[in-house]
Protein backbone atom coordinates (compact mmCIF):
# COMPACT_ATOMS: atom_id res chain seq x y z
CA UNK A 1 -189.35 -40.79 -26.98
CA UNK A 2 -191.70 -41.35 -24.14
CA UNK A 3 -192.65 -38.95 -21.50
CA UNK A 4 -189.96 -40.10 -18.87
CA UNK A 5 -187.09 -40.31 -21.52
CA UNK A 6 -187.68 -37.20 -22.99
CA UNK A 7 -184.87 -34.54 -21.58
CA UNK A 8 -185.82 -31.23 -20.15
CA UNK A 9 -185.48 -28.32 -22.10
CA UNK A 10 -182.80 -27.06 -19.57
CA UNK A 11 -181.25 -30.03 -19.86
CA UNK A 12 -180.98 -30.29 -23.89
CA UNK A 13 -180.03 -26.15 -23.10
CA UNK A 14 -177.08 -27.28 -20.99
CA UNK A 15 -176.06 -30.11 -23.73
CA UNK A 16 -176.03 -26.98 -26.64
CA UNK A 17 -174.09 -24.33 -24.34
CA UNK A 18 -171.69 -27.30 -23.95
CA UNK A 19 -171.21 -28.39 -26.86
CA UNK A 20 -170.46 -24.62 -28.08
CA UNK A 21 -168.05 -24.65 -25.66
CA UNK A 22 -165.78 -27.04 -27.12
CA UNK A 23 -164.99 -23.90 -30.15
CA UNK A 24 -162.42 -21.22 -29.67
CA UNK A 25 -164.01 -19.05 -32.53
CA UNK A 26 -167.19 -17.82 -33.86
CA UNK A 27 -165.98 -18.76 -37.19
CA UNK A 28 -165.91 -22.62 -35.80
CA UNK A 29 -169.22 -22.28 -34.30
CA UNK A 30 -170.93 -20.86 -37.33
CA UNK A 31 -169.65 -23.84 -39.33
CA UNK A 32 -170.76 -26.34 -36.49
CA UNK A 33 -174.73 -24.40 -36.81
CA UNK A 34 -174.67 -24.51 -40.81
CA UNK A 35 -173.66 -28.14 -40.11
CA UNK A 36 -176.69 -28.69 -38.01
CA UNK A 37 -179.02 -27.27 -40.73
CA UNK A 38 -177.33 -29.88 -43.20
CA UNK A 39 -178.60 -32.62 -40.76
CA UNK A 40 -182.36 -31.21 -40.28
CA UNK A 41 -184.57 -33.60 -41.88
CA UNK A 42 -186.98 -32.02 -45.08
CA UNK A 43 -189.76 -30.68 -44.84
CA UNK A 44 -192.37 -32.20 -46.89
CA UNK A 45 -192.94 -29.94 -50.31
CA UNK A 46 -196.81 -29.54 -49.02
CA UNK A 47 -195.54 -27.61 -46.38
CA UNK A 48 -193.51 -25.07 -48.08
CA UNK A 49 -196.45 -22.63 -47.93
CA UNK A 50 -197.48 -19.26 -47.53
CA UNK A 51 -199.70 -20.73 -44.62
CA UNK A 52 -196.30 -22.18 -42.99
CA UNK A 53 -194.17 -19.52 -43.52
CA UNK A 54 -192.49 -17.81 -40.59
CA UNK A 55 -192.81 -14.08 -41.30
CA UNK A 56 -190.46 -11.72 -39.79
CA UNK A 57 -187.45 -13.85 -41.07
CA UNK A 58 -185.61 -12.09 -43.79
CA UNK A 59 -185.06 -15.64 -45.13
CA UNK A 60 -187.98 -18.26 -46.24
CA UNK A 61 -188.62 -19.96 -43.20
CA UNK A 62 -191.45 -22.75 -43.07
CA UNK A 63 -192.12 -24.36 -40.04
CA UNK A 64 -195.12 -27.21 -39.34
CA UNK A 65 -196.16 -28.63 -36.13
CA UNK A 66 -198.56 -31.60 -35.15
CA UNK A 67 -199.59 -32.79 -31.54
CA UNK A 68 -198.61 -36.10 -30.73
CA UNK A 69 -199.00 -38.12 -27.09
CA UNK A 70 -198.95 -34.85 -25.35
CA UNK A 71 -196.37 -33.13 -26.73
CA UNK A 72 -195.07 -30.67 -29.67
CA UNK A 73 -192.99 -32.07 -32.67
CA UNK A 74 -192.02 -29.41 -35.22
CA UNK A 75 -190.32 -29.56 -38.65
CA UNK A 76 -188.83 -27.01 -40.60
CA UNK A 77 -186.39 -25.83 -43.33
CA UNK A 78 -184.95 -22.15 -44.32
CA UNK A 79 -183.75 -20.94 -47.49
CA UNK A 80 -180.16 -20.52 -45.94
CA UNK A 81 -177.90 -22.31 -44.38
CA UNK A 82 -177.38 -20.14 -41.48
CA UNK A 83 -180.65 -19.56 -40.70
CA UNK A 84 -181.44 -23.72 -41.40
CA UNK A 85 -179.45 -23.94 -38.72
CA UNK A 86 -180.42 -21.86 -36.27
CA UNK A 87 -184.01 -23.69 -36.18
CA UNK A 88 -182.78 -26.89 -36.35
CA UNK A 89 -180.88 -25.54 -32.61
CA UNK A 90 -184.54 -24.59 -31.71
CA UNK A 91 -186.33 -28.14 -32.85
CA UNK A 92 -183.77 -29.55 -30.91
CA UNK A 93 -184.68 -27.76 -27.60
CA UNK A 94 -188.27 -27.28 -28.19
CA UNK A 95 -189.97 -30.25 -30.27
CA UNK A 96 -190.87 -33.57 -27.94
CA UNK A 97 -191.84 -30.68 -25.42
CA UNK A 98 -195.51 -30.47 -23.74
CA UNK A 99 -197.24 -27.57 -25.13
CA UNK A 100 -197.12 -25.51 -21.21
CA UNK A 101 -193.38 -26.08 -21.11
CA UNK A 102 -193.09 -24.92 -24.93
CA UNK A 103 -195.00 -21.56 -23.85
CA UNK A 104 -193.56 -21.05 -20.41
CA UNK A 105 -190.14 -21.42 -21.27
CA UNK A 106 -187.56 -18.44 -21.49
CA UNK A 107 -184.87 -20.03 -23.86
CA UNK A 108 -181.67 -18.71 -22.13
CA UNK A 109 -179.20 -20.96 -24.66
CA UNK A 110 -179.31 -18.36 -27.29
CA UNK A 111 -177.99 -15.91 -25.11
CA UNK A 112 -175.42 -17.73 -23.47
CA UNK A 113 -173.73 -19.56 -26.22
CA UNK A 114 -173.15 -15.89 -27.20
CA UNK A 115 -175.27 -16.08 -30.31
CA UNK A 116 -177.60 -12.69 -29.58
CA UNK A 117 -174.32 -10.53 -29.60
CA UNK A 118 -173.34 -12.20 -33.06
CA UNK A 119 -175.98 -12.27 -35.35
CA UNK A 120 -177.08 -9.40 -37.16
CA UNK A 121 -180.49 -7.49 -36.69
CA UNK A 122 -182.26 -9.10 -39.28
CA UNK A 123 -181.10 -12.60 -38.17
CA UNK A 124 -182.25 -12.03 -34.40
CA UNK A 125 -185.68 -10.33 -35.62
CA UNK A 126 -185.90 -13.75 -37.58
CA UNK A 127 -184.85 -16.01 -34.94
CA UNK A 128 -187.16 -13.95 -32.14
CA UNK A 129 -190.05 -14.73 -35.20
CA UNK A 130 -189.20 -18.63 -35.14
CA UNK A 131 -189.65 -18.83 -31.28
CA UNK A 132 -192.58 -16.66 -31.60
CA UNK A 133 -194.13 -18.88 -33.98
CA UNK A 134 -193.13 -22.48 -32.24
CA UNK A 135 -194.47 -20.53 -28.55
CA UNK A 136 -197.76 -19.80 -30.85
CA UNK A 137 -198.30 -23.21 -32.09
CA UNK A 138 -197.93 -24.77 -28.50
CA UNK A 139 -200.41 -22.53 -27.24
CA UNK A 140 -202.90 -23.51 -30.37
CA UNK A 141 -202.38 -27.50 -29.31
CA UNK A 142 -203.41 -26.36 -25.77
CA UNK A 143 -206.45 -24.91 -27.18
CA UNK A 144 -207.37 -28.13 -29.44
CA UNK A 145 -207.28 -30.42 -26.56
CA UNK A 146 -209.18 -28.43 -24.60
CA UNK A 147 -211.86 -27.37 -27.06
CA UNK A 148 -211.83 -30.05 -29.40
């Protein structure tokens, strides 16, 4: 995508609290997140690593990150589904982002598709430790381009 065809991250927000609109139960919208995480595309073997590792996840979360024309592009996988899919919802909003709007953003989807209420400790430690980690990466590009 280029810089003008790239949507905002409010907008691709908007697009996910829709879309979890369309599901009368948490049951359905579980099912429509593990289905997500089916669709993520692999992460390469090499970067299944200690060094990529999101810690703070109770599942194996890797996550990888390179700077491209300006902007963020992650890539991850998780050990389970649920959890696959809950960062494939954050790729989603996040990667094809500039690296400011990756660390100035408050993501507000998470709360109001309803998904802080239903997901257990653990799994919102974990998903706080994914943003975390994609916020911290953004911030790291910044630094690279200006001290290269």
């Amino acid at each position: 995508m280029t810089m003008e065809t790239t949507p905002s991250i409010r907008t691709i927000e908007d697009e996910i609290v829709e879309e979890f609109s369309l599901f009368d139960d948490w049951e359905s919208k579980y099912e429509y997140i593990i289905d997500m995480g089916r669709k993520l595309a692999p992460l390469d073997a090499a970067c299944k690593t200690d060094a990529h590792r999101i810690h703070g996840c109770q599942s194996t979360v890797w996550m990888a990150s390179e700077y491209r024309d300006g902007r963020v592009h992650y890539r991850a996988d998780a050990d389970a589904m649920i959890v696959k899919g809950l960062v494939s919802l954050l790729i989603r909003v996040l990667s094809g982002q500039t690296p400011d709007d990756i660390v100035n953003t408050e993501l507000r989807f998470i709360d109001r598709i309803g998904m802080t209420s239903h997901l257990a400790q653990t799994r919102s430690n974990g998903l706080r430790a994914m943003v975390r980690q994609m916020k911290l990466d953004a911030a790291a590009w910044t630094l690279k381009q200006h001290n290269p």
